[in-house]
N, C-alpha and C. Protein backbone atom coordinates (compact mmCIF):
# COMPACT_ATOMS: atom_id res chain seq x y z
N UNK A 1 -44.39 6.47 24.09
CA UNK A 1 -45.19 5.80 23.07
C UNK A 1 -44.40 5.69 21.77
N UNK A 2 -44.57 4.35 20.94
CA UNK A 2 -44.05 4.63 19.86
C UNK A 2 -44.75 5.32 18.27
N UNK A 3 -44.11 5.38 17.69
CA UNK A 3 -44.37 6.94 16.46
C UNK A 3 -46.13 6.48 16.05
N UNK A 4 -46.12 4.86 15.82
CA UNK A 4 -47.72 4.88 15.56
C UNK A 4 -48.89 4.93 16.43
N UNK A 5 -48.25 4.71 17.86
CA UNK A 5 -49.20 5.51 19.18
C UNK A 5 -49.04 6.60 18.98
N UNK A 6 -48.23 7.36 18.69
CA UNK A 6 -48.54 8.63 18.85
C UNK A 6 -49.42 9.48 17.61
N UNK A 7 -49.32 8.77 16.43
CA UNK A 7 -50.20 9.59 15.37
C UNK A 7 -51.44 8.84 15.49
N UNK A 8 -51.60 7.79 15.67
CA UNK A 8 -53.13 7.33 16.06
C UNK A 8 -53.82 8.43 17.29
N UNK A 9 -52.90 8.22 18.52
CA UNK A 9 -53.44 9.48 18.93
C UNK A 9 -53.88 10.35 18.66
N UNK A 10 -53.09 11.37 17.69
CA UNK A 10 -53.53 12.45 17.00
C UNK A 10 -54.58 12.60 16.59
N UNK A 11 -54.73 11.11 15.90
CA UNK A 11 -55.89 11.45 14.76
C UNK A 11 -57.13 11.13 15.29
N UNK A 12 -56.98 10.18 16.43
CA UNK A 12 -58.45 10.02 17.11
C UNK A 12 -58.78 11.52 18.17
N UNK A 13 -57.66 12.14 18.39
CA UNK A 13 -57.83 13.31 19.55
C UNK A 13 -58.61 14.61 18.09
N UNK A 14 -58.29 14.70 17.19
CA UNK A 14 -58.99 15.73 16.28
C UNK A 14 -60.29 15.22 15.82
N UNK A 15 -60.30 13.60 15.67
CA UNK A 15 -61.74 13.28 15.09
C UNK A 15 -62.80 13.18 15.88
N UNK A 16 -62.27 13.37 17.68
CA UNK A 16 -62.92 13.20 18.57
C UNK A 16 -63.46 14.96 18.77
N UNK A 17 -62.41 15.67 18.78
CA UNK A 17 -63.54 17.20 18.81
C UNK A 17 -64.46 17.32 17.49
N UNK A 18 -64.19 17.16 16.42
CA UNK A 18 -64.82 17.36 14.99
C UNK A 18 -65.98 16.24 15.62
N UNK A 19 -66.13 15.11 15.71
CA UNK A 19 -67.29 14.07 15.86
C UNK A 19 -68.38 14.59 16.79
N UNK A 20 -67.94 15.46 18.47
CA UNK A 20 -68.11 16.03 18.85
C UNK A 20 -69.48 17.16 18.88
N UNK A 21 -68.45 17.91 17.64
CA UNK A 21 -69.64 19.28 17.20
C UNK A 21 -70.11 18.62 15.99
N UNK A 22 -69.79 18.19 15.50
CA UNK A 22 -70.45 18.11 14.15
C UNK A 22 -71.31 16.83 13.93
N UNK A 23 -70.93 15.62 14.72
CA UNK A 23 -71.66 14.21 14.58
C UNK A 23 -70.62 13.02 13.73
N UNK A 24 -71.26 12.11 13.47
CA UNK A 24 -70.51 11.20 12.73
C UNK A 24 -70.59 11.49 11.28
N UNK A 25 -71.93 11.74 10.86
CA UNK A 25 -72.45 11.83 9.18
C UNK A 25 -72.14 12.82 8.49
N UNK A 26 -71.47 13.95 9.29
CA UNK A 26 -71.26 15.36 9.03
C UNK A 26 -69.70 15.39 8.38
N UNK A 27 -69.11 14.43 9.48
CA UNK A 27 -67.59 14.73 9.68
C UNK A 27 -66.99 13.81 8.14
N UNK A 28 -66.41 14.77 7.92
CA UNK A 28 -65.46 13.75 6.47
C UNK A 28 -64.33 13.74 6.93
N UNK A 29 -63.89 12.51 5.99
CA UNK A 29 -62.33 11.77 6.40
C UNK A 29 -61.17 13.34 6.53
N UNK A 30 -61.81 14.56 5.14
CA UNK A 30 -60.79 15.26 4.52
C UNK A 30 -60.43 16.54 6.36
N UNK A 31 -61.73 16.75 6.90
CA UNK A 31 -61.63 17.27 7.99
C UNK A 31 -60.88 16.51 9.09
N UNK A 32 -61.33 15.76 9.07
CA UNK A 32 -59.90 14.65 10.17
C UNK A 32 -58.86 14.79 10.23
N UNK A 33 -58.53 14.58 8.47
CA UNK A 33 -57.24 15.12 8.41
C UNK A 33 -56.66 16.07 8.82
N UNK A 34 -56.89 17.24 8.64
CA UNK A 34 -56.85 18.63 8.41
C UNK A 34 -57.04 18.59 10.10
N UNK A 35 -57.70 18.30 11.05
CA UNK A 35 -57.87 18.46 11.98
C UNK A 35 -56.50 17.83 13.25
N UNK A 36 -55.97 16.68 12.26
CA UNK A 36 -55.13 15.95 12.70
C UNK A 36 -53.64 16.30 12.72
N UNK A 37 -53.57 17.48 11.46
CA UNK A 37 -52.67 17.39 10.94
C UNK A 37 -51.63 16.67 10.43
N UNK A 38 -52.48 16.17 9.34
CA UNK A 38 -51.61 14.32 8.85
C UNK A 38 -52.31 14.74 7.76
N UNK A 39 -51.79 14.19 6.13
CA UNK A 39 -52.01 14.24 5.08
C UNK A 39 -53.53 12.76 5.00
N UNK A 40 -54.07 12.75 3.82
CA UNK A 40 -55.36 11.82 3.63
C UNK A 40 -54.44 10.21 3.56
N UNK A 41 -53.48 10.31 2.72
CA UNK A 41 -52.47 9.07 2.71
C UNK A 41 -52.61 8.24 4.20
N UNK A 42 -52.06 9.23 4.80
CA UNK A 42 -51.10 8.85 6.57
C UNK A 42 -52.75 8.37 7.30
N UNK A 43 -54.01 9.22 7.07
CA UNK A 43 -55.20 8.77 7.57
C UNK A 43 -55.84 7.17 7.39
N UNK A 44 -55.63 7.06 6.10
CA UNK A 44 -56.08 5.83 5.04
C UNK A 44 -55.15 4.66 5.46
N UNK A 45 -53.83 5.10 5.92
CA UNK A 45 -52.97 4.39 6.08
C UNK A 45 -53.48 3.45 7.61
N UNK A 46 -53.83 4.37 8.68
CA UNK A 46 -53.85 3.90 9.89
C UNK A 46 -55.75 3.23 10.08
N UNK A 47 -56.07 4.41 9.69
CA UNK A 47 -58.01 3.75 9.25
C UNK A 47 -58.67 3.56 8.14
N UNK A 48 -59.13 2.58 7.44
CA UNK A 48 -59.18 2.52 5.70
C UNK A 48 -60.84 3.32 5.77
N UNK A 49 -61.45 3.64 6.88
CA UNK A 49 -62.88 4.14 6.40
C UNK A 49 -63.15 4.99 7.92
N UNK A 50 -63.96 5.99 7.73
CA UNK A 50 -64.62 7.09 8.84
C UNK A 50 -64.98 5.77 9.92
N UNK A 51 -65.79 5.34 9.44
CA UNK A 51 -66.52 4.26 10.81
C UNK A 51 -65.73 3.81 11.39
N UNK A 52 -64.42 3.61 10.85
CA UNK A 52 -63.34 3.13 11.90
C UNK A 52 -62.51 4.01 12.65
N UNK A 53 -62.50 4.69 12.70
CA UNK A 53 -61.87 6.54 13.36
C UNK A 53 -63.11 6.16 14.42
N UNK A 54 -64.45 6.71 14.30
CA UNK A 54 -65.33 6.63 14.89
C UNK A 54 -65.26 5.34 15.84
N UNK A 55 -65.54 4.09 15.80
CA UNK A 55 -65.39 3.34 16.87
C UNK A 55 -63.76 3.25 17.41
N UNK A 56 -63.25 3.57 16.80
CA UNK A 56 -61.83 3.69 17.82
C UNK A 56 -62.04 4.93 18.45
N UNK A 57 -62.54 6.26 18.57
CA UNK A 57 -62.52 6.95 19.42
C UNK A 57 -63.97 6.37 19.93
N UNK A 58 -65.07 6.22 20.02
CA UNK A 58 -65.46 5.51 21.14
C UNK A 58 -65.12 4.54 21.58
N UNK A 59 -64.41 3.39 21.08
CA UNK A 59 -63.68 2.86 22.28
C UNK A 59 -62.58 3.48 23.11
N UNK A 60 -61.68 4.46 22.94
CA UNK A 60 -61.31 5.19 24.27
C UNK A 60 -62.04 5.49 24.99
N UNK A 61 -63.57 6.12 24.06
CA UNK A 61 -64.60 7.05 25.02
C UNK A 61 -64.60 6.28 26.53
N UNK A 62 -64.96 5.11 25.83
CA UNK A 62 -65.75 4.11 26.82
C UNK A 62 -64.71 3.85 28.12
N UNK A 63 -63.39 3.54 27.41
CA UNK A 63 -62.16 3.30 28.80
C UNK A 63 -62.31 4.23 29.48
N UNK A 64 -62.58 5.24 29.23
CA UNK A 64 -62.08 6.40 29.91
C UNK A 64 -63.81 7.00 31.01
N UNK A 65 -64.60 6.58 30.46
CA UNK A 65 -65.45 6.83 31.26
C UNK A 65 -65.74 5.23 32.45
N UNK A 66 -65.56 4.13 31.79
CA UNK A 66 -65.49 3.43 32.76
C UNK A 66 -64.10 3.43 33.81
N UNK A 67 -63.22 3.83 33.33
CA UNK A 67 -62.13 4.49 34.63
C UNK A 67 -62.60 5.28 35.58
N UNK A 68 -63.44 6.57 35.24
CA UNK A 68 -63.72 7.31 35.91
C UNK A 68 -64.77 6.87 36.93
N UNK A 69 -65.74 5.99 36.22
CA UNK A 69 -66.83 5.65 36.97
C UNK A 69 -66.14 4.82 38.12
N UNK A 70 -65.28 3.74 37.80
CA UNK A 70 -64.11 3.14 38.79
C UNK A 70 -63.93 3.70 40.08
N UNK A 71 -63.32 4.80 39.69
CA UNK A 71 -62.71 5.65 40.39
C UNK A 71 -63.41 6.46 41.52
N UNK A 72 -64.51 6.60 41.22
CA UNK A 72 -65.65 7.41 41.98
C UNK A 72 -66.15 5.93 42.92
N UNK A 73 -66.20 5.11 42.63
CA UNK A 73 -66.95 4.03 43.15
C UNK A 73 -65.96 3.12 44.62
N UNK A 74 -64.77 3.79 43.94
CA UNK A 74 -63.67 3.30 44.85
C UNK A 74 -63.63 3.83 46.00
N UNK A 75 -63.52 5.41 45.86
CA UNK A 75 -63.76 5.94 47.23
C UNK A 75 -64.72 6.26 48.03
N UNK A 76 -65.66 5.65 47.57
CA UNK A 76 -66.86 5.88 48.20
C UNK A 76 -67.45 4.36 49.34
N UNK A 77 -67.51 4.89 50.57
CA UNK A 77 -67.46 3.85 51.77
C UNK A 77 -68.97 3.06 51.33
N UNK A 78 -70.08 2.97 51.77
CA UNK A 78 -70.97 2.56 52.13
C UNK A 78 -71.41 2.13 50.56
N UNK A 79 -72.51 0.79 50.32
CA UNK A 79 -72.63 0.29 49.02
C UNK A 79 -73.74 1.06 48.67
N UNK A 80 -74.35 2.11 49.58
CA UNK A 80 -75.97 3.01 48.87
C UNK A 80 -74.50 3.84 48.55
N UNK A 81 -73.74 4.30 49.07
CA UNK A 81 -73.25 5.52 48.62
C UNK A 81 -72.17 5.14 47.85
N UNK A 82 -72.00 4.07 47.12
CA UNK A 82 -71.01 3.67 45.87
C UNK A 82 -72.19 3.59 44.66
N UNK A 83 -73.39 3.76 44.81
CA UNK A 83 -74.65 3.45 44.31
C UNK A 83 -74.71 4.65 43.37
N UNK A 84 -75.12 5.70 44.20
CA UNK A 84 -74.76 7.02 43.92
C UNK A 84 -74.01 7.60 43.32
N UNK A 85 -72.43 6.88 43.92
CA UNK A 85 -71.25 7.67 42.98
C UNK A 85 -71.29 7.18 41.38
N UNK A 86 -71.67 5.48 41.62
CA UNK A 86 -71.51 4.94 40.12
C UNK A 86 -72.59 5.99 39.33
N UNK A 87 -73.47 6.42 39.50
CA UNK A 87 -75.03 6.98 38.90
C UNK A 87 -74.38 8.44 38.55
N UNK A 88 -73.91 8.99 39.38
CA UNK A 88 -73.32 10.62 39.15
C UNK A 88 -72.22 10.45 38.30
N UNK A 89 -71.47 9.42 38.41
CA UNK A 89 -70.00 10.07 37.26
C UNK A 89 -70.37 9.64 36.09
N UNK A 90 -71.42 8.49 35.86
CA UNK A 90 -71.78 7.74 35.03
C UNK A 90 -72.41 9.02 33.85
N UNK A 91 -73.31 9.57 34.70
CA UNK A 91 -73.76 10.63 33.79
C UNK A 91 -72.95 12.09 33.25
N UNK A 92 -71.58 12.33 34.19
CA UNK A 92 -71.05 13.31 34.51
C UNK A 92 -70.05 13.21 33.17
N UNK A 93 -69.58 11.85 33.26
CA UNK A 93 -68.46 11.73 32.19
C UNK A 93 -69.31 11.10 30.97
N UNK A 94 -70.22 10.41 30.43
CA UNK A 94 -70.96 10.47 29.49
C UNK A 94 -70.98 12.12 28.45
N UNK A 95 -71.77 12.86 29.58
CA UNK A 95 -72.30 14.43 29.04
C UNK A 95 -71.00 14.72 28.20
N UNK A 96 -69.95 14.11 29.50
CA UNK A 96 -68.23 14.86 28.55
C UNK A 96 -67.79 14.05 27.41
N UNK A 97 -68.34 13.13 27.10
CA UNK A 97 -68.10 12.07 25.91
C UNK A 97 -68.90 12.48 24.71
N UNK A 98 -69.00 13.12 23.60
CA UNK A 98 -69.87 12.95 22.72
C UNK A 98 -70.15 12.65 21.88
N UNK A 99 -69.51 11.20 21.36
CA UNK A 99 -69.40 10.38 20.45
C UNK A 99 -69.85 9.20 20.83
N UNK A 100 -69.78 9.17 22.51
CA UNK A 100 -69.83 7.79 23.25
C UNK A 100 -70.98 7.85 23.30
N UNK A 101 -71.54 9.03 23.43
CA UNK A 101 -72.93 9.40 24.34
C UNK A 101 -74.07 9.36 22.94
N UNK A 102 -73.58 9.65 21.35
CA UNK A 102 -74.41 9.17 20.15
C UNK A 102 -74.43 8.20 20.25
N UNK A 103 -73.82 6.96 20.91
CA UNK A 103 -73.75 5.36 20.52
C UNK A 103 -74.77 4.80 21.33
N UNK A 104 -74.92 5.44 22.55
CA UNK A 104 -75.27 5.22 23.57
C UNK A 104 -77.00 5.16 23.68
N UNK A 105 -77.23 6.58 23.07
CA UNK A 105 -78.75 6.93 22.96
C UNK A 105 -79.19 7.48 22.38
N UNK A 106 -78.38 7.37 20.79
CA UNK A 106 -79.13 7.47 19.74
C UNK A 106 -79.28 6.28 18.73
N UNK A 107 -80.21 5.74 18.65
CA UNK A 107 -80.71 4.29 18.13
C UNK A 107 -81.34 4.33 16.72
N UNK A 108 -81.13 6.03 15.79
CA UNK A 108 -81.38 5.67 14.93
C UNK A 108 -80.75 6.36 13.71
N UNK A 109 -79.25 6.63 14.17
CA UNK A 109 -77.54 6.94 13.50
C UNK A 109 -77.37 5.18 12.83
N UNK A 110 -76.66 5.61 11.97
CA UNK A 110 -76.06 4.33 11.23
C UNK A 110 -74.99 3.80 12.46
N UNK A 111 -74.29 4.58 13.20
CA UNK A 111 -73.39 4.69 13.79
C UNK A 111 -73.90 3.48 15.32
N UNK A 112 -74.78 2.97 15.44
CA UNK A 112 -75.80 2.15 16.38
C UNK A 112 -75.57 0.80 15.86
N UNK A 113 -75.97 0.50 14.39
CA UNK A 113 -76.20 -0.48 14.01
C UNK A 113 -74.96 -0.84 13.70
N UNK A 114 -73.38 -0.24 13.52
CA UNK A 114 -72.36 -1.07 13.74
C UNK A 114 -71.85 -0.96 14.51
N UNK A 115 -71.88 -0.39 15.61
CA UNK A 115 -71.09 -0.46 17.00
C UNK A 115 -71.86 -0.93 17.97
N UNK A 116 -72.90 -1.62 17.68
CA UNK A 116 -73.42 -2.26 18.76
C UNK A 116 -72.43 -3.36 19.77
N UNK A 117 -71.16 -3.88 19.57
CA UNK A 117 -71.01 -4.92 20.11
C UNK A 117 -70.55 -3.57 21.42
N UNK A 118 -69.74 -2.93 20.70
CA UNK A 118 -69.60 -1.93 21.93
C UNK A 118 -70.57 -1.43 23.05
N UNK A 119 -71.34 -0.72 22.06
CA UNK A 119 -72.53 -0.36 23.22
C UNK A 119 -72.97 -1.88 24.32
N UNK A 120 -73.54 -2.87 24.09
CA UNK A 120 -73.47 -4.04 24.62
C UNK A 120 -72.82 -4.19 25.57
N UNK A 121 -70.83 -4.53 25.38
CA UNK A 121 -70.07 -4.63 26.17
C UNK A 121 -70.14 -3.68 27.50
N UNK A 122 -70.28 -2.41 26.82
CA UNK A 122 -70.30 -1.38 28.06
C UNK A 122 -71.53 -1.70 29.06
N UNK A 123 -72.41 -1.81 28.52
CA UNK A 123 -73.92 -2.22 29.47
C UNK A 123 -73.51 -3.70 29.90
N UNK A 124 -72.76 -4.87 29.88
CA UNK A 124 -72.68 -5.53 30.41
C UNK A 124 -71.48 -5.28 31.35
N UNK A 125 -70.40 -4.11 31.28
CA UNK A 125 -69.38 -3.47 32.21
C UNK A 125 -70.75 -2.87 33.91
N UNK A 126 -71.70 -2.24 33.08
CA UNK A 126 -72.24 -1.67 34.23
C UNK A 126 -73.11 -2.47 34.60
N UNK A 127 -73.64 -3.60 34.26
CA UNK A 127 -74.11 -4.67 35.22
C UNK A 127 -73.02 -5.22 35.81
N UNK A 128 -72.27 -5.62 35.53
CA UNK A 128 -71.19 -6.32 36.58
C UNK A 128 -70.96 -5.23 37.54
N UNK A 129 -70.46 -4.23 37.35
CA UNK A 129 -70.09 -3.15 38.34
C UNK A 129 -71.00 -2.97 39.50
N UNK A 130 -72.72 -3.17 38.91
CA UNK A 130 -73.52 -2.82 40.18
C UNK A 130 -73.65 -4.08 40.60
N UNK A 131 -73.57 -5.16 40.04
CA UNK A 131 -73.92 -6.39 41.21
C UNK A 131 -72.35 -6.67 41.59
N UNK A 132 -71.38 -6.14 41.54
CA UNK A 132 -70.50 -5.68 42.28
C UNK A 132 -70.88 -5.14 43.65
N UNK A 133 -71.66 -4.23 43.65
CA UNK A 133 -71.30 -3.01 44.30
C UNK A 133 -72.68 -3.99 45.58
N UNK A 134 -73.74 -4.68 44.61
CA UNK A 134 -74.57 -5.00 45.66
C UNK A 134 -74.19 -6.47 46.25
N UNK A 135 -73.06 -7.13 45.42
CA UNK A 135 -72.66 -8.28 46.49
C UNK A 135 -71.65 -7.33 47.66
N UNK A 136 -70.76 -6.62 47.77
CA UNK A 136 -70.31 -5.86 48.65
C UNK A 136 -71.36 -5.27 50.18
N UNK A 137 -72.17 -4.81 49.30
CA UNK A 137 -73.23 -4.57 50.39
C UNK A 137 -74.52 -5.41 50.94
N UNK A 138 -74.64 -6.55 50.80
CA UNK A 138 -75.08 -8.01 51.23
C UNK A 138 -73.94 -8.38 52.06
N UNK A 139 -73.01 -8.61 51.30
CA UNK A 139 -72.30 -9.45 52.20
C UNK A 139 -71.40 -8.37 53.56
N UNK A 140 -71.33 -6.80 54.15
CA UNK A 140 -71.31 -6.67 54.67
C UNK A 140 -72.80 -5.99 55.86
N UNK A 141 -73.94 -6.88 55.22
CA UNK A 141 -74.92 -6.92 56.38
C UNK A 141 -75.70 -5.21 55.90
N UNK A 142 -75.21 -4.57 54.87
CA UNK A 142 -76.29 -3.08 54.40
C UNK A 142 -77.15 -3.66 53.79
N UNK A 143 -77.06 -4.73 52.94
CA UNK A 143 -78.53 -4.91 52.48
C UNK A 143 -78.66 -6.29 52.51
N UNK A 144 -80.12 -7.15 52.43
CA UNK A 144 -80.15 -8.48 52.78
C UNK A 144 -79.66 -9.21 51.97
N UNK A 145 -79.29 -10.87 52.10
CA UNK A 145 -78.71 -11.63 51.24
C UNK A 145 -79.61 -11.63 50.16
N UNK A 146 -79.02 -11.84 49.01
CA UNK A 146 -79.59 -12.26 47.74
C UNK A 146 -78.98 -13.08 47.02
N UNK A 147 -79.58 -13.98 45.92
CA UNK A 147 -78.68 -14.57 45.34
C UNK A 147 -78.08 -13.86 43.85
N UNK A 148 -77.18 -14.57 43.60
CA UNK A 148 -76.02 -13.55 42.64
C UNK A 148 -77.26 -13.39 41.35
N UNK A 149 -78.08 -14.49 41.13
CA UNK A 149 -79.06 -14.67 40.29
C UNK A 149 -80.22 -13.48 40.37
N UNK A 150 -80.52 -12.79 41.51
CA UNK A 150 -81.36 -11.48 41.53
C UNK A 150 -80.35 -10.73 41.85
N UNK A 151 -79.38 -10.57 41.90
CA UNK A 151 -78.51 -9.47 41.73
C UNK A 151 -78.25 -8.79 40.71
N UNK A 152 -78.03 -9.60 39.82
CA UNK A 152 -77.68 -9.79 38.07
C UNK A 152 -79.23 -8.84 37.46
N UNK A 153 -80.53 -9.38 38.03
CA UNK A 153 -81.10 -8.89 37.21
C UNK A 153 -81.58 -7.98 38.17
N UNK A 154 -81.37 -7.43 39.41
CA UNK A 154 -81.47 -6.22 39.74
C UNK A 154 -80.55 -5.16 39.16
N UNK A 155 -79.32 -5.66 39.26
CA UNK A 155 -78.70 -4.63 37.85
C UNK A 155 -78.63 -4.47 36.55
N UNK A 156 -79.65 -5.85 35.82
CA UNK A 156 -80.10 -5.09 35.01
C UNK A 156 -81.53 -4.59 34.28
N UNK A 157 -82.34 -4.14 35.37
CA UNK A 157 -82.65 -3.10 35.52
C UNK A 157 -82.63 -1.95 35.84
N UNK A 158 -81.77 -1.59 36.44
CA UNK A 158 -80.95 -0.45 37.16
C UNK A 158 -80.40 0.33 35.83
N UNK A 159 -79.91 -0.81 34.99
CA UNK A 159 -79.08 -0.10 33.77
C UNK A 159 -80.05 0.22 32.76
N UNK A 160 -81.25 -0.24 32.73
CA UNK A 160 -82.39 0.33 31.82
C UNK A 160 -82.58 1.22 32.34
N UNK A 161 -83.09 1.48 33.59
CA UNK A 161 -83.51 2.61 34.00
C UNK A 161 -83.03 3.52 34.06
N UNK A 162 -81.78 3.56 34.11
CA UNK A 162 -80.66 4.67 34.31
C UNK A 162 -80.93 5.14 32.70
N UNK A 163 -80.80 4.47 31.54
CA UNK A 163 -80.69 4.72 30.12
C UNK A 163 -82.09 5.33 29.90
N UNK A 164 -83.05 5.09 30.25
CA UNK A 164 -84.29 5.95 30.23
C UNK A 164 -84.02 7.22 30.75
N UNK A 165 -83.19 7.25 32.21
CA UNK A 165 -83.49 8.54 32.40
C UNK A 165 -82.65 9.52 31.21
N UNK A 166 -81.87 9.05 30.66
CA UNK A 166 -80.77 9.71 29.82
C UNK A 166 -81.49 10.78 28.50
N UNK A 167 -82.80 9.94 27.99
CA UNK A 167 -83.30 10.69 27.11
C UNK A 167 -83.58 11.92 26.91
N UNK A 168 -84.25 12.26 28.27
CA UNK A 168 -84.41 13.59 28.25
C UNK A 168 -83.17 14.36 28.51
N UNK A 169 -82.29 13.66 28.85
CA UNK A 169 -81.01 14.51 29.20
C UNK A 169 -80.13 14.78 27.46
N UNK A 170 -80.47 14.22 26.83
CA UNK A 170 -79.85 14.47 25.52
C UNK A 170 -80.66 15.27 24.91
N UNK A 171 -81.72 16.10 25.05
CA UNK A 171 -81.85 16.80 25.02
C UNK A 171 -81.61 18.43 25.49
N UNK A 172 -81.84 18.69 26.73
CA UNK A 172 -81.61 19.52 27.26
C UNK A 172 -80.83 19.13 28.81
N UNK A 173 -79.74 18.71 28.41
CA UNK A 173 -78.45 18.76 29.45
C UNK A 173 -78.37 19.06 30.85
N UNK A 174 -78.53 20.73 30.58
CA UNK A 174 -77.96 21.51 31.26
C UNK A 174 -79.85 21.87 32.59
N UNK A 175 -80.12 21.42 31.91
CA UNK A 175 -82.18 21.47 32.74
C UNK A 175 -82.14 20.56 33.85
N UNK A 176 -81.55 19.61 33.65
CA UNK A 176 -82.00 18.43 34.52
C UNK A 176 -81.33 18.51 35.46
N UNK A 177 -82.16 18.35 37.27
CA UNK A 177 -81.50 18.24 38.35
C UNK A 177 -81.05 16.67 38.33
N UNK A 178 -79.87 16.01 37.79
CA UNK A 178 -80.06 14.67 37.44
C UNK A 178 -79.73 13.97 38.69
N UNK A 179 -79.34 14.61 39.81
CA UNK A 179 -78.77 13.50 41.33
C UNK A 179 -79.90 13.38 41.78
N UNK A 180 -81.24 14.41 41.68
CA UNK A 180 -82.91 14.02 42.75
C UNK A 180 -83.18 12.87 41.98
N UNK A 181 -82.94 12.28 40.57
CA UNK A 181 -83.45 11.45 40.41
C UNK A 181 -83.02 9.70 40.55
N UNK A 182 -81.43 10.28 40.59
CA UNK A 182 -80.74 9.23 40.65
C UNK A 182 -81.15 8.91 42.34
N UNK A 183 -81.17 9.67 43.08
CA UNK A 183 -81.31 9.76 44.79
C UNK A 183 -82.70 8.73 44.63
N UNK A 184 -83.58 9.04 43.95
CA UNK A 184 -84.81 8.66 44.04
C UNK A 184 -84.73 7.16 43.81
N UNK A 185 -83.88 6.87 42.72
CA UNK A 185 -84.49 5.41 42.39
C UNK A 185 -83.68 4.62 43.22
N UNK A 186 -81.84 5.15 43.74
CA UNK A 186 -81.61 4.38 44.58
C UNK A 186 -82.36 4.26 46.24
N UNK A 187 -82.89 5.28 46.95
CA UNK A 187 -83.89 5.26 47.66
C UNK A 187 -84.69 3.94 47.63
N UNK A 188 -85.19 4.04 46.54
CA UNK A 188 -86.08 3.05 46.33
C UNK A 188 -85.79 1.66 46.03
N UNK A 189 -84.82 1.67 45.75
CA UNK A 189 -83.86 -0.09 45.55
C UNK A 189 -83.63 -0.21 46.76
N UNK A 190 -83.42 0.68 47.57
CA UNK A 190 -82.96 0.18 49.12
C UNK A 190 -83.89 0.01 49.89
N UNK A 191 -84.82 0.91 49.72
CA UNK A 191 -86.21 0.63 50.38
C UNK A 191 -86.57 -1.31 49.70
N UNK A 192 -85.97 -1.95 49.17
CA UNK A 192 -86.53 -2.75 48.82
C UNK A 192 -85.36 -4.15 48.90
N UNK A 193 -84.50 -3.83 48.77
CA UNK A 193 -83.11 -4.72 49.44
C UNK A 193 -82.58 -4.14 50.36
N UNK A 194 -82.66 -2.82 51.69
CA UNK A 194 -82.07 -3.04 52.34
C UNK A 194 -82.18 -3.83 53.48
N UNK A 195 -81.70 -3.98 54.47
CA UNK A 195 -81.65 -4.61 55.91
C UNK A 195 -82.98 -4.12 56.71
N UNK A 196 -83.31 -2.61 56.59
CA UNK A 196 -84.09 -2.36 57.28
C UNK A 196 -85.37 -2.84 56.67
N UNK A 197 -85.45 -3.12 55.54
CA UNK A 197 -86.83 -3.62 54.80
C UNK A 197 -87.14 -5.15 55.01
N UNK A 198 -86.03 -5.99 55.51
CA UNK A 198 -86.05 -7.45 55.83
C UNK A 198 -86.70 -7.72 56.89
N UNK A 199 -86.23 -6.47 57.87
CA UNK A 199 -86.60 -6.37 59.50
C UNK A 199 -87.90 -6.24 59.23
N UNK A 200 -88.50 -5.42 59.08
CA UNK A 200 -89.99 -4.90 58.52
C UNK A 200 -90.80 -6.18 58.11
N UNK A 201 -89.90 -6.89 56.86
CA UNK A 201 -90.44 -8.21 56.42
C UNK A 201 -90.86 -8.83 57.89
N UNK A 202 -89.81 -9.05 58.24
CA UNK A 202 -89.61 -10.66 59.03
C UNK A 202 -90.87 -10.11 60.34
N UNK A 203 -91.35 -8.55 60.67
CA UNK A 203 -92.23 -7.86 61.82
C UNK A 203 -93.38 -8.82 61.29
N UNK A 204 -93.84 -7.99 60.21
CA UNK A 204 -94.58 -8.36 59.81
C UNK A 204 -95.20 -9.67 59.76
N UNK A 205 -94.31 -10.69 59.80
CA UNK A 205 -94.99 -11.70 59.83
C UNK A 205 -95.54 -12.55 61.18
């Protein structure tokens, strides 16, 4: 990397633990510094204001959890069980984000009302990803055809719902069995697009 990758680094890797424990409103430029080990000059130099430290480390947040979510989704064979993986890392690497995870689902930080294009982008990353995941599994015969047009808005609902369940999880974390629920609602999307529910349809009639 060259010398200004590498002190940008720095300074987003210290403002990212300080943002962390302390929040956005808490954290001053002078702790960044100090955290960065870079004088206030060299800070001012690379970010002229806190809010911009702040959305540059959530935008890593975000690469780095949509990598991961990637990644989980990749190795996973069957499209219920890429369903799953997207839902578990989604929440797994969030919890480990905590700057990403204020942008995310807390709606009433100053920190909301200017990083929205971000938050946005990312929720339109995880609709594409699941009607990804459910044209894959249509078109190899796990769940019935649909058109890309109820795909789209089957995932996005999927992504509300998933963000509902999150609330209570920003609260108390460490309480929630969070895979029975994720199990539950994909259960129930399949109970309702899969193959075996078409068959059922088509008995029925």
């Amino acid at each position: 990397m060259e010398k200004d990758e590498i002190v940008i680094e720095e300074i987003l890797s210290g403002a990212k633990k300080l943002f962390g424990k302390h929040g956005l409103k808490k954290t001053t430029m002078e702790e960044i510094a100090t955290a960065a080990g870079k004088g206030k000059s060299t800070l001012y130099y690379y970010f002229p204001s806190k809010i911009e430290i702040f959305e540059a480390v959530v935008e890593d947040e975000m690469k780095n959890v949509v990598k991961r979510i990637r990644e989980a989704v990749n190795v996973s064979l069957t499209a219920k069980e890429k369903l799953k993986a997207y839902l578990q890392a989604q929440i797994t690497s969030i919890i480990g984000f905590h700057s990403f995870r204020e942008v995310l689902f807390d709606d009433v930080v100053d920190s909301m009302r200017m990083l929205i294009c971000i938050k946005s982008r990312y929720e339109q990353i995880q609709i594409d990803m699941i009607t990804e995941i459910l044209l894959g599994g249509s078109q190899s015969g796990e769940f019935k055809e649909m058109t890309l047009e109820r795909m789209n808005k089957i995932s996005f609902v999927m992504v509300t719902v998933f963000r509902g369940l999150h609330f209570p999880l920003s609260i108390e974390l460490s309480e929630q069995r969070t895979h029975e629920y994720f199990d539950e609602m994909i259960d129930m999307l399949i109970t309702g697009i899969g193959k075996d529910a078409l068959k059922k349809k088509t008995e029925s009639n």
